[in-house]
PDB file of N, CA and C in Angstrom:
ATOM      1  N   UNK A   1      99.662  81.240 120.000  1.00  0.00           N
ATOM      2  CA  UNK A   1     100.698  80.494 119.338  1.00  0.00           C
ATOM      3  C   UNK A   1     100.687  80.822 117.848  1.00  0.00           C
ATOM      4  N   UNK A   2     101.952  81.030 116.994  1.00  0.00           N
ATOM      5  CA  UNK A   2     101.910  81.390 115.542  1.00  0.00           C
ATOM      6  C   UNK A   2     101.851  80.173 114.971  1.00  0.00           C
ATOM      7  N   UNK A   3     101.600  80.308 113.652  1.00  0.00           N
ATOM      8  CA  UNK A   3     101.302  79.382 112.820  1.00  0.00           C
ATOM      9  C   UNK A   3     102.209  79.009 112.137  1.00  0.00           C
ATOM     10  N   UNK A   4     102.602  77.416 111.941  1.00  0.00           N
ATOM     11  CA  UNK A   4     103.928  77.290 111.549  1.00  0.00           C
ATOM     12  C   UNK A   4     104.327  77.266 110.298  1.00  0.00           C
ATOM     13  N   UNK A   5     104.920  77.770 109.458  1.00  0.00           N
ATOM     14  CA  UNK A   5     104.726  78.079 107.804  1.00  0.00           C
ATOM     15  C   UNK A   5     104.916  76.917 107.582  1.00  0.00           C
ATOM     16  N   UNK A   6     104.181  75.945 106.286  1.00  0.00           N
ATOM     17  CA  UNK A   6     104.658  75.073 105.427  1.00  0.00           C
ATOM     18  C   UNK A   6     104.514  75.370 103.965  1.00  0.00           C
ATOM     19  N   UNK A   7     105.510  75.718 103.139  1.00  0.00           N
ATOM     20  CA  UNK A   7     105.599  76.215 102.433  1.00  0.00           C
ATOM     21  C   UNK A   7     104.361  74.859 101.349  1.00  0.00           C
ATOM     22  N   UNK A   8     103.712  75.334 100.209  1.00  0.00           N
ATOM     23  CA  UNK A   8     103.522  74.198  99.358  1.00  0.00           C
ATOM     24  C   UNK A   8     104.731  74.324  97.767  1.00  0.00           C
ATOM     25  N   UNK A   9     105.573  72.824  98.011  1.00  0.00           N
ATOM     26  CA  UNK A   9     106.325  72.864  96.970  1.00  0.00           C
ATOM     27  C   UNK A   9     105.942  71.926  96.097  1.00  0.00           C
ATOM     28  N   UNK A  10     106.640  72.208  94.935  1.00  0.00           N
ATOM     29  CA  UNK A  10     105.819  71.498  93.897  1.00  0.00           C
ATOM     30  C   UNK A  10     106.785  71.208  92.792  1.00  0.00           C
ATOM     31  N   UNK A  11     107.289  70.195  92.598  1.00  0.00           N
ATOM     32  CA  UNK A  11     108.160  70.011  91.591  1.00  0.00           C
ATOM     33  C   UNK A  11     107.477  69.724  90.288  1.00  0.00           C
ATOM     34  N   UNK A  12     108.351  70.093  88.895  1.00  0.00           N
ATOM     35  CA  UNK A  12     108.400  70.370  87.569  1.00  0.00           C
ATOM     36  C   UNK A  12     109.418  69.972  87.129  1.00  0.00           C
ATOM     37  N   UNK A  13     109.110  68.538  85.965  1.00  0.00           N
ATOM     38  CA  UNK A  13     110.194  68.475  85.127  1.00  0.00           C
ATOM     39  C   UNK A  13     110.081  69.070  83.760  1.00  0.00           C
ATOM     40  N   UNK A  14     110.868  69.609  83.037  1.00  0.00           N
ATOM     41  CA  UNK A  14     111.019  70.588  81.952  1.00  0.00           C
ATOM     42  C   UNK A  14     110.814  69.597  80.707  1.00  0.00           C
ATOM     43  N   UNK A  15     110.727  70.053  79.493  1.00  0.00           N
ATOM     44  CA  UNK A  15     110.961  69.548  78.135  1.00  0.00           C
ATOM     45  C   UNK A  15     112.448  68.533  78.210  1.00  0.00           C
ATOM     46  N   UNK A  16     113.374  68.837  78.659  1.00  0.00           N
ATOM     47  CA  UNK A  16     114.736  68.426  78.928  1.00  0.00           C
ATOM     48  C   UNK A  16     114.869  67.702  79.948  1.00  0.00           C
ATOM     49  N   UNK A  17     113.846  67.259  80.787  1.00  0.00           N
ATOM     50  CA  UNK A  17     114.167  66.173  81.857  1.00  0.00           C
ATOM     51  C   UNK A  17     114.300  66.914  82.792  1.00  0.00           C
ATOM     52  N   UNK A  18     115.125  68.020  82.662  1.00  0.00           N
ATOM     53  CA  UNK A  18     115.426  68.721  84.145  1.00  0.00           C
ATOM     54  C   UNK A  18     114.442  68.892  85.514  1.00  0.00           C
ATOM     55  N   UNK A  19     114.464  68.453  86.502  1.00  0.00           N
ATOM     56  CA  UNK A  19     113.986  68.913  87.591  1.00  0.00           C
ATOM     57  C   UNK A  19     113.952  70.379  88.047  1.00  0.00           C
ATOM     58  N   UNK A  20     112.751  70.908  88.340  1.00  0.00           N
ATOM     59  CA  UNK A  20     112.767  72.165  88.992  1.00  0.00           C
ATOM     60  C   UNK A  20     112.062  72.420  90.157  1.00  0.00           C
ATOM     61  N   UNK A  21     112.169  72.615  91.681  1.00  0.00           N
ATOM     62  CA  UNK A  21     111.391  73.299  92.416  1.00  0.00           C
ATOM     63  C   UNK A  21     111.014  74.475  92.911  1.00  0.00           C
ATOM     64  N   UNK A  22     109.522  74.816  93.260  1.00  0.00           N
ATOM     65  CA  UNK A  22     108.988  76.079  92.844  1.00  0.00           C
ATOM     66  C   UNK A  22     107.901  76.023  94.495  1.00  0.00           C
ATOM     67  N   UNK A  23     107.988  77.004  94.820  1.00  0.00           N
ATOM     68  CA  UNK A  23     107.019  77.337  96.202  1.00  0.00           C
ATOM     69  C   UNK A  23     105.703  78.077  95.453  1.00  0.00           C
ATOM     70  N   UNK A  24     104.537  77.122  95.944  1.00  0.00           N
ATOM     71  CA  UNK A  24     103.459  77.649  94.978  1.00  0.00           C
ATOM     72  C   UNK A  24     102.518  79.141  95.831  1.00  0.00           C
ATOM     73  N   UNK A  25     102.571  80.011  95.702  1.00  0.00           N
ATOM     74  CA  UNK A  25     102.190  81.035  96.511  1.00  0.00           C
ATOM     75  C   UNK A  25     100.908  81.221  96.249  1.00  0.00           C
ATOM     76  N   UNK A  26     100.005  80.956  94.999  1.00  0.00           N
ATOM     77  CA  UNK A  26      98.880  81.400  94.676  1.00  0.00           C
ATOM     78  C   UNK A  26      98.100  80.092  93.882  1.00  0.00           C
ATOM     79  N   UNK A  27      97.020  80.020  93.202  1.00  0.00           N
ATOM     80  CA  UNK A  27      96.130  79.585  92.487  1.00  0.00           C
ATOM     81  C   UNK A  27      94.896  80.380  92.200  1.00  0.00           C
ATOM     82  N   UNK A  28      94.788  80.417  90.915  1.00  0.00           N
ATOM     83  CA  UNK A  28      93.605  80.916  90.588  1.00  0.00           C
ATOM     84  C   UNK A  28      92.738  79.916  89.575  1.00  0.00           C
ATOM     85  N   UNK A  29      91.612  79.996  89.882  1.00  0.00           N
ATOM     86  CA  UNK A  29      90.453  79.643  88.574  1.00  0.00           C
ATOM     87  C   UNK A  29      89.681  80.559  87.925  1.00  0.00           C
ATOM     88  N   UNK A  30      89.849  80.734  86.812  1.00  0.00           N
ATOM     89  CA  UNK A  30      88.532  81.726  85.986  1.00  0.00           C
ATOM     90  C   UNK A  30      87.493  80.841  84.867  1.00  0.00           C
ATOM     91  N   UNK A  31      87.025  81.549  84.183  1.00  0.00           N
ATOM     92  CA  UNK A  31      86.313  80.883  83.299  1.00  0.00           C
ATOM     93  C   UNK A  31      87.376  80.481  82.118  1.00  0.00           C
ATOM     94  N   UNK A  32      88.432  80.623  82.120  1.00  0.00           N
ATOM     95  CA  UNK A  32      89.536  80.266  81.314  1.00  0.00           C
ATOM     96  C   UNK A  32      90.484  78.900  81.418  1.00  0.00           C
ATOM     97  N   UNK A  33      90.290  79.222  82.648  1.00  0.00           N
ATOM     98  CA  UNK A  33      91.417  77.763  83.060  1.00  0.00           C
ATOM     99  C   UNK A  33      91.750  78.004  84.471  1.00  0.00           C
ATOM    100  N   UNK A  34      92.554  77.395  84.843  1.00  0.00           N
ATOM    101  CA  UNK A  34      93.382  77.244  86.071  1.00  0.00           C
ATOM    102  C   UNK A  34      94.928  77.682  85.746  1.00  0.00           C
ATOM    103  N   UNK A  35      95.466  78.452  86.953  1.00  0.00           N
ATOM    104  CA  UNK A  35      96.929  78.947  86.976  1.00  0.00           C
ATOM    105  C   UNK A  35      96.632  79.259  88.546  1.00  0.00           C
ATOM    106  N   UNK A  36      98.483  78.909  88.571  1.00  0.00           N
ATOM    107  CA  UNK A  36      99.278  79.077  89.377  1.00  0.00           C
ATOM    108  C   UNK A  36     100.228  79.748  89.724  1.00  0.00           C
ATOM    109  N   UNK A  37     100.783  80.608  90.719  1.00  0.00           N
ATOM    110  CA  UNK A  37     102.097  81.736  91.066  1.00  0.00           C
ATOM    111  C   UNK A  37     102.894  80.663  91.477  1.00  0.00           C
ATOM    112  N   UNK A  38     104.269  80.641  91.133  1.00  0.00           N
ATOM    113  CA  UNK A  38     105.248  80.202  91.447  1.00  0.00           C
ATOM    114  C   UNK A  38     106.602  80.859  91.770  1.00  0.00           C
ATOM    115  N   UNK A  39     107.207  80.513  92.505  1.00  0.00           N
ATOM    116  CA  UNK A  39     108.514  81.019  93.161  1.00  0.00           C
ATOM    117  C   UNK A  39     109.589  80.127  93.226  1.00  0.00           C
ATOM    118  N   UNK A  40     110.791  80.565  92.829  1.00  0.00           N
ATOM    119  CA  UNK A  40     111.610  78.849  92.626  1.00  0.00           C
ATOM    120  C   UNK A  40     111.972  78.889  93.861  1.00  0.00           C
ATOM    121  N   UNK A  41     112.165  77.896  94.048  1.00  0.00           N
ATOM    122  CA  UNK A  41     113.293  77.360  94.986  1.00  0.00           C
ATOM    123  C   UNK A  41     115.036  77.016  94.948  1.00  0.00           C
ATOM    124  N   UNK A  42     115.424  77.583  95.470  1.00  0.00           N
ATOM    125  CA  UNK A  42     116.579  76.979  95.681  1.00  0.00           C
ATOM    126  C   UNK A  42     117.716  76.312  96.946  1.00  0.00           C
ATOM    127  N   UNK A  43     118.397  75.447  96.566  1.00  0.00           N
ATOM    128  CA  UNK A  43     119.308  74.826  97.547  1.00  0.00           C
ATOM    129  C   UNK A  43     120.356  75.415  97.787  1.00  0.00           C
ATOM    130  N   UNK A  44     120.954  76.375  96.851  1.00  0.00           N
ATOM    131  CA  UNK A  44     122.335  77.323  97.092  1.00  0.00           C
ATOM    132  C   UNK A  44     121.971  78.717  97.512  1.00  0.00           C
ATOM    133  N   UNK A  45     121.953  79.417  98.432  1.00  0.00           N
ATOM    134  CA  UNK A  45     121.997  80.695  98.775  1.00  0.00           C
ATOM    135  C   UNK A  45     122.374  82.000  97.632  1.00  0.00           C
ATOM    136  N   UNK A  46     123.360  81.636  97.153  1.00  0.00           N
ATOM    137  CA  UNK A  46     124.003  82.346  95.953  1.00  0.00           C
ATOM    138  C   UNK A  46     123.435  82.295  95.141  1.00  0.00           C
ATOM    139  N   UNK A  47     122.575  81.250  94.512  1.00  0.00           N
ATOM    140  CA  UNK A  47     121.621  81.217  93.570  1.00  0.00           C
ATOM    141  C   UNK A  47     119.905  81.972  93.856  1.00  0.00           C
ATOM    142  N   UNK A  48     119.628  81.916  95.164  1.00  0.00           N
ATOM    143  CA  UNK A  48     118.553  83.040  95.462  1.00  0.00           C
ATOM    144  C   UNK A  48     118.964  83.955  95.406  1.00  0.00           C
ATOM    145  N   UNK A  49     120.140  84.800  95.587  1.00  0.00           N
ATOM    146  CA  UNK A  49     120.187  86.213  96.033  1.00  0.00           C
ATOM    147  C   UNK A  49     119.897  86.610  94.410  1.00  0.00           C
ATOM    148  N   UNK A  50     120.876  85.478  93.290  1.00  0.00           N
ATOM    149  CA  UNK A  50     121.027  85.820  91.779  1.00  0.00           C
ATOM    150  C   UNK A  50     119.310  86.444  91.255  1.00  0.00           C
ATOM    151  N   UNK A  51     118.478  85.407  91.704  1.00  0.00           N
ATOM    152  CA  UNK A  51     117.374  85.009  90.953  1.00  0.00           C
ATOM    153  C   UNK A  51     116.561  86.648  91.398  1.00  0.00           C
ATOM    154  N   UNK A  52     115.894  86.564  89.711  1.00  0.00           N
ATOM    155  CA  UNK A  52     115.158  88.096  89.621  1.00  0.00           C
ATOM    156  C   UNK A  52     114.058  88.147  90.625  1.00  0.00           C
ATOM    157  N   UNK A  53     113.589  86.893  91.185  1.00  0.00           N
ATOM    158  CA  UNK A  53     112.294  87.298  91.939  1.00  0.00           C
ATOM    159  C   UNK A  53     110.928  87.472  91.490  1.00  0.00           C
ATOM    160  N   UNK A  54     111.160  86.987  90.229  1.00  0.00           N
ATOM    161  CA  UNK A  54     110.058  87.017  89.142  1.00  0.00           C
ATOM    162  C   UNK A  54     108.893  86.095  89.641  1.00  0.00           C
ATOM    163  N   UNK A  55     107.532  86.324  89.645  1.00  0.00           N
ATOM    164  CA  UNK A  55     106.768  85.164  89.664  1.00  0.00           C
ATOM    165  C   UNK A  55     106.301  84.419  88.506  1.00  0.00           C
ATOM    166  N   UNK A  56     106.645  83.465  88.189  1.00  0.00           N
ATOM    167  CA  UNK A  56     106.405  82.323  87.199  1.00  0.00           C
ATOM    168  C   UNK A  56     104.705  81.679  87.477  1.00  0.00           C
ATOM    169  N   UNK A  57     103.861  82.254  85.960  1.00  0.00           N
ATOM    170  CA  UNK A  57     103.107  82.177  85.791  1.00  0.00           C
ATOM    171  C   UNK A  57     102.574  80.902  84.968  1.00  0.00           C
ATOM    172  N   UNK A  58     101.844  79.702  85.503  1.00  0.00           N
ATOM    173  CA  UNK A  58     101.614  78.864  84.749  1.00  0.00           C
ATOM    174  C   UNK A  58     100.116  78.602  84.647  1.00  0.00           C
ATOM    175  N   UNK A  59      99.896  77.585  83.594  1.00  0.00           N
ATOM    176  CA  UNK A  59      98.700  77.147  83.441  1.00  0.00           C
ATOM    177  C   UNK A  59      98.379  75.859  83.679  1.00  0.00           C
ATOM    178  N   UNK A  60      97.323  75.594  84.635  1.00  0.00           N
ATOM    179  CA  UNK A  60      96.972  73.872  84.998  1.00  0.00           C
ATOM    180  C   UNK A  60      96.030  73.292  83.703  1.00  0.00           C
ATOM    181  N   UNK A  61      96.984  72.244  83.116  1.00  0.00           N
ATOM    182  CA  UNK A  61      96.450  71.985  81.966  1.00  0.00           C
ATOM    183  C   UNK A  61      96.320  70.291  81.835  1.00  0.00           C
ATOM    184  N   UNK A  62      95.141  69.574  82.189  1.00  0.00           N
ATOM    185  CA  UNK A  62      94.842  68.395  82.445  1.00  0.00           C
ATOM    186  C   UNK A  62      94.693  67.314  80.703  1.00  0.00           C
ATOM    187  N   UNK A  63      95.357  66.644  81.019  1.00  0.00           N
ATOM    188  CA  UNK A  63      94.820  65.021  79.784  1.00  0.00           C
ATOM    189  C   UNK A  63      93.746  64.447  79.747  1.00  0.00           C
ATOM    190  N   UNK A  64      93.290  63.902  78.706  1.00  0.00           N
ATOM    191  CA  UNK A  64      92.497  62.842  79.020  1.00  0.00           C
ATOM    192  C   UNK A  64      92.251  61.872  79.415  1.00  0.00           C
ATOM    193  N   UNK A  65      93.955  61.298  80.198  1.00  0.00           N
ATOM    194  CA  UNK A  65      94.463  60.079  80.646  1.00  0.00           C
ATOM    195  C   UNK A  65      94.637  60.858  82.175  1.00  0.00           C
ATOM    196  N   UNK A  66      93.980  62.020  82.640  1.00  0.00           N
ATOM    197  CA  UNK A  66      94.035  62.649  83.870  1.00  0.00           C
ATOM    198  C   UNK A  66      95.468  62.940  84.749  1.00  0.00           C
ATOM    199  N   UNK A  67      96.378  62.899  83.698  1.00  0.00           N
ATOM    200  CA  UNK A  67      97.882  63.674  84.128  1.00  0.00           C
ATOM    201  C   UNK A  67      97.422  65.239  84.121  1.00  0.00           C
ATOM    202  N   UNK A  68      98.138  65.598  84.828  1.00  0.00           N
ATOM    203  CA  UNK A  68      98.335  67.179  84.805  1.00  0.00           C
ATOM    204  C   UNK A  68      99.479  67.710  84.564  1.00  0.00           C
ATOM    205  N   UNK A  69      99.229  69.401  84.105  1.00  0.00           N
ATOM    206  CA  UNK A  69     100.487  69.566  83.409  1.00  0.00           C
ATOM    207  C   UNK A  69     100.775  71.053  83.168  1.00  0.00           C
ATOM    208  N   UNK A  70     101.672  71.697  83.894  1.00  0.00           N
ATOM    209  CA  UNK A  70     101.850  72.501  84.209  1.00  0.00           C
ATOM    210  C   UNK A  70     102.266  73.165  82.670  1.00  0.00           C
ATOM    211  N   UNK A  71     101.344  74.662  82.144  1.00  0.00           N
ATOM    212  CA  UNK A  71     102.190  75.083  80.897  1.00  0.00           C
ATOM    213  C   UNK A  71     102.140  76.498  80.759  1.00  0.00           C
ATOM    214  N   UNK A  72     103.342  76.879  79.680  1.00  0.00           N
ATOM    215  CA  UNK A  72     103.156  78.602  79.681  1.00  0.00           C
ATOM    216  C   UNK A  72     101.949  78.935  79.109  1.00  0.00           C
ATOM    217  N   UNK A  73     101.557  80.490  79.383  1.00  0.00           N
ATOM    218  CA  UNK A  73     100.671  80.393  78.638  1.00  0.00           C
ATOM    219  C   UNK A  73     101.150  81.668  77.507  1.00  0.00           C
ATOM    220  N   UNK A  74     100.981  81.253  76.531  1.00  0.00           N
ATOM    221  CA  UNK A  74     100.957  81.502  75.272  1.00  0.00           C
ATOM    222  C   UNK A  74     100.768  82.929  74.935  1.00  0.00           C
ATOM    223  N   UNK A  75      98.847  82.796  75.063  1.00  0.00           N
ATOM    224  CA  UNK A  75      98.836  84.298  74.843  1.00  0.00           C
ATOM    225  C   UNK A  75      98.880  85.513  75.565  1.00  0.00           C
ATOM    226  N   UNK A  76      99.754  86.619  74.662  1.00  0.00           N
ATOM    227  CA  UNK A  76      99.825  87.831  75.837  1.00  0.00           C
ATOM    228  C   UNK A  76      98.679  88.292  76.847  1.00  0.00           C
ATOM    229  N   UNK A  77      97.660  88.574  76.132  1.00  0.00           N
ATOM    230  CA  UNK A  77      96.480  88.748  76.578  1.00  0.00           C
ATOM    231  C   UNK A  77      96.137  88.430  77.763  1.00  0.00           C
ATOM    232  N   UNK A  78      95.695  87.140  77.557  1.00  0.00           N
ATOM    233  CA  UNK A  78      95.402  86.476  78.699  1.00  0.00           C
ATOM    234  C   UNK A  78      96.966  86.160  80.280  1.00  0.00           C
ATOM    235  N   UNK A  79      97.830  86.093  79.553  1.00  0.00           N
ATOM    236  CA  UNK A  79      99.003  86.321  80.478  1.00  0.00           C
ATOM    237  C   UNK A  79      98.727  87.759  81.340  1.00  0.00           C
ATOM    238  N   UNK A  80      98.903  88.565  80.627  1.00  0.00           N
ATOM    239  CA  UNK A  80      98.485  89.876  81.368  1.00  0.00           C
ATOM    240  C   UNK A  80      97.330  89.932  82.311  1.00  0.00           C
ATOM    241  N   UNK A  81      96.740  89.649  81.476  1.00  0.00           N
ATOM    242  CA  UNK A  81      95.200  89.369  82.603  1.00  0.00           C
ATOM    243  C   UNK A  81      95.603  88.755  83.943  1.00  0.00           C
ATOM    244  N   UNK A  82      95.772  87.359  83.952  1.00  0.00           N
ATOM    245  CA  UNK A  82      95.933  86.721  84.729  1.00  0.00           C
ATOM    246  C   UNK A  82      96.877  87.237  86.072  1.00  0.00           C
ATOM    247  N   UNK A  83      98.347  87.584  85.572  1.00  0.00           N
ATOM    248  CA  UNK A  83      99.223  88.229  86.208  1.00  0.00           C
ATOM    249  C   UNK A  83      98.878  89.126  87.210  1.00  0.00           C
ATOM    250  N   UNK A  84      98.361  90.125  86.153  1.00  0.00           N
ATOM    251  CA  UNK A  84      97.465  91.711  87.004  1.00  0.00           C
ATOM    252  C   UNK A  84      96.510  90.927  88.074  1.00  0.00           C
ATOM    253  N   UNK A  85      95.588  89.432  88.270  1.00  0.00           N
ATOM    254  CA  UNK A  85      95.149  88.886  89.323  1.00  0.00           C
ATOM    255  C   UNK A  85      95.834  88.371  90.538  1.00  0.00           C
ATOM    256  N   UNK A  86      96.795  87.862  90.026  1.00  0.00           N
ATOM    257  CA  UNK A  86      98.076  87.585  91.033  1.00  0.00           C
ATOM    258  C   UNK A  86      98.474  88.669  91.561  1.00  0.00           C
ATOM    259  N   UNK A  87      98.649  89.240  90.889  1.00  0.00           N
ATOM    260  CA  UNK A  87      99.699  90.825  91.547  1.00  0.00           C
ATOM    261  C   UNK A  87      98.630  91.465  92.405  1.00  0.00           C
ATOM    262  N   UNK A  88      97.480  91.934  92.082  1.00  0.00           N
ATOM    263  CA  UNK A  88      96.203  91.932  93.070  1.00  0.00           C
ATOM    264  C   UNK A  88      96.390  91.699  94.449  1.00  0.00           C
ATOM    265  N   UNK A  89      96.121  90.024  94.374  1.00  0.00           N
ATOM    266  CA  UNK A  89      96.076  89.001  95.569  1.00  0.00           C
ATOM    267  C   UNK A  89      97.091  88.794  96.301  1.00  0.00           C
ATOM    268  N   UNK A  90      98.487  88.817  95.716  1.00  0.00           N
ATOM    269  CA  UNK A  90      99.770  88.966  96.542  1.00  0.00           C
ATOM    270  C   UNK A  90     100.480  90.160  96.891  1.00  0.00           C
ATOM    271  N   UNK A  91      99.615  91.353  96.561  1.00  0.00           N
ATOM    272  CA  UNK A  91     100.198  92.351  96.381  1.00  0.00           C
ATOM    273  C   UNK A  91     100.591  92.794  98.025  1.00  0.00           C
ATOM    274  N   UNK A  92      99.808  92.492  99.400  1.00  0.00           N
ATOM    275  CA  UNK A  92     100.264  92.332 100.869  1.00  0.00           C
ATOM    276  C   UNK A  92     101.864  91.630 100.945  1.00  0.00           C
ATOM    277  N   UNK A  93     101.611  90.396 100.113  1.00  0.00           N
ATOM    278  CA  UNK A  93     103.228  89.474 100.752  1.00  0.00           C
ATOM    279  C   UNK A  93     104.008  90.148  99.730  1.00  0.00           C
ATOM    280  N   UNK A  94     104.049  91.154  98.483  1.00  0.00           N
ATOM    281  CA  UNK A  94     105.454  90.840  98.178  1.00  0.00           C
ATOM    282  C   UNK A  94     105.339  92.590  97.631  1.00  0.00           C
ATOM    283  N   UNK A  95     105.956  92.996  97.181  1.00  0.00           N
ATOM    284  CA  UNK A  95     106.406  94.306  96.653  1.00  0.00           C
ATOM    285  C   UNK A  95     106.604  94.401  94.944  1.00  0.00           C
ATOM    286  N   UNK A  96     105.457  94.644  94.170  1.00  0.00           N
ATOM    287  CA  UNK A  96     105.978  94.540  92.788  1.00  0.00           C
ATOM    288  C   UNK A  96     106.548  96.297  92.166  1.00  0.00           C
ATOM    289  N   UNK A  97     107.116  95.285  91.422  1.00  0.00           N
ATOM    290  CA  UNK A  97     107.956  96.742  90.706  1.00  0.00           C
ATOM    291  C   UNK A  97     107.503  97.077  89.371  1.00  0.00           C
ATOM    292  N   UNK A  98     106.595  98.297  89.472  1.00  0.00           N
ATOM    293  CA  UNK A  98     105.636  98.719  88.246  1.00  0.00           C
ATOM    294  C   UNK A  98     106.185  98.910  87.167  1.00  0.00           C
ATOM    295  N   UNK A  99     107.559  99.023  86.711  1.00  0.00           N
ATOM    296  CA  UNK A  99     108.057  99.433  85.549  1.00  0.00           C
ATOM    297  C   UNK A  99     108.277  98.219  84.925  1.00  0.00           C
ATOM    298  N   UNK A 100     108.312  96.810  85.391  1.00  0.00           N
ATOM    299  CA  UNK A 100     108.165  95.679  84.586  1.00  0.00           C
ATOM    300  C   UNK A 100     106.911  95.069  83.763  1.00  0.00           C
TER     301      UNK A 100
END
């Protein structure tokens, strides 16, 4: 018997209130922090075909009041780093395109 996909989704509200949902494909921990691969979601068809397909790279970034909080990360450096781990680990499910 196959295994039945459940995607894990994960909603994000923006600086602006806006709602966003995102299919979380990955997690990583290093000695740096915590991040996450993300994939949006969408409800209109027309709006997936639009979307670049990009994976949205964030950082799990906790309070002292123990909210969590999803953020960019900043520096190139470490963005790169991180990315090149993702791209690694997902590199079976998805097809990246080296000239980006």
């Amino acid at each position: 018997m196959e295994k039945e996909y459940n995607p894990d989704i994960v909603s994000v509200v923006d600086e602006e209130g806006k709602e966003h949902v995102f299919e979380e494909l990955d997690r990583i921990e290093t000695d740096n922090g915590r991040y996450v691969a993300l994939l949006p979601v969408y409800d209109d068809p027309q709006e997936m075909l639009e979307d670049s397909g990009e994976l949205i790279i964030l950082k799990v970034e906790e309070e002292d009041d123990g909210d969590t909080y999803l953020c960019p990360i900043e520096d190139e450096e470490e963005f790169n780093e991180i990315g090149q781990l993702f791209e690694e680990r997902l590199s079976e499910l998805f097809d990246f395109d080296e000239d980006e």
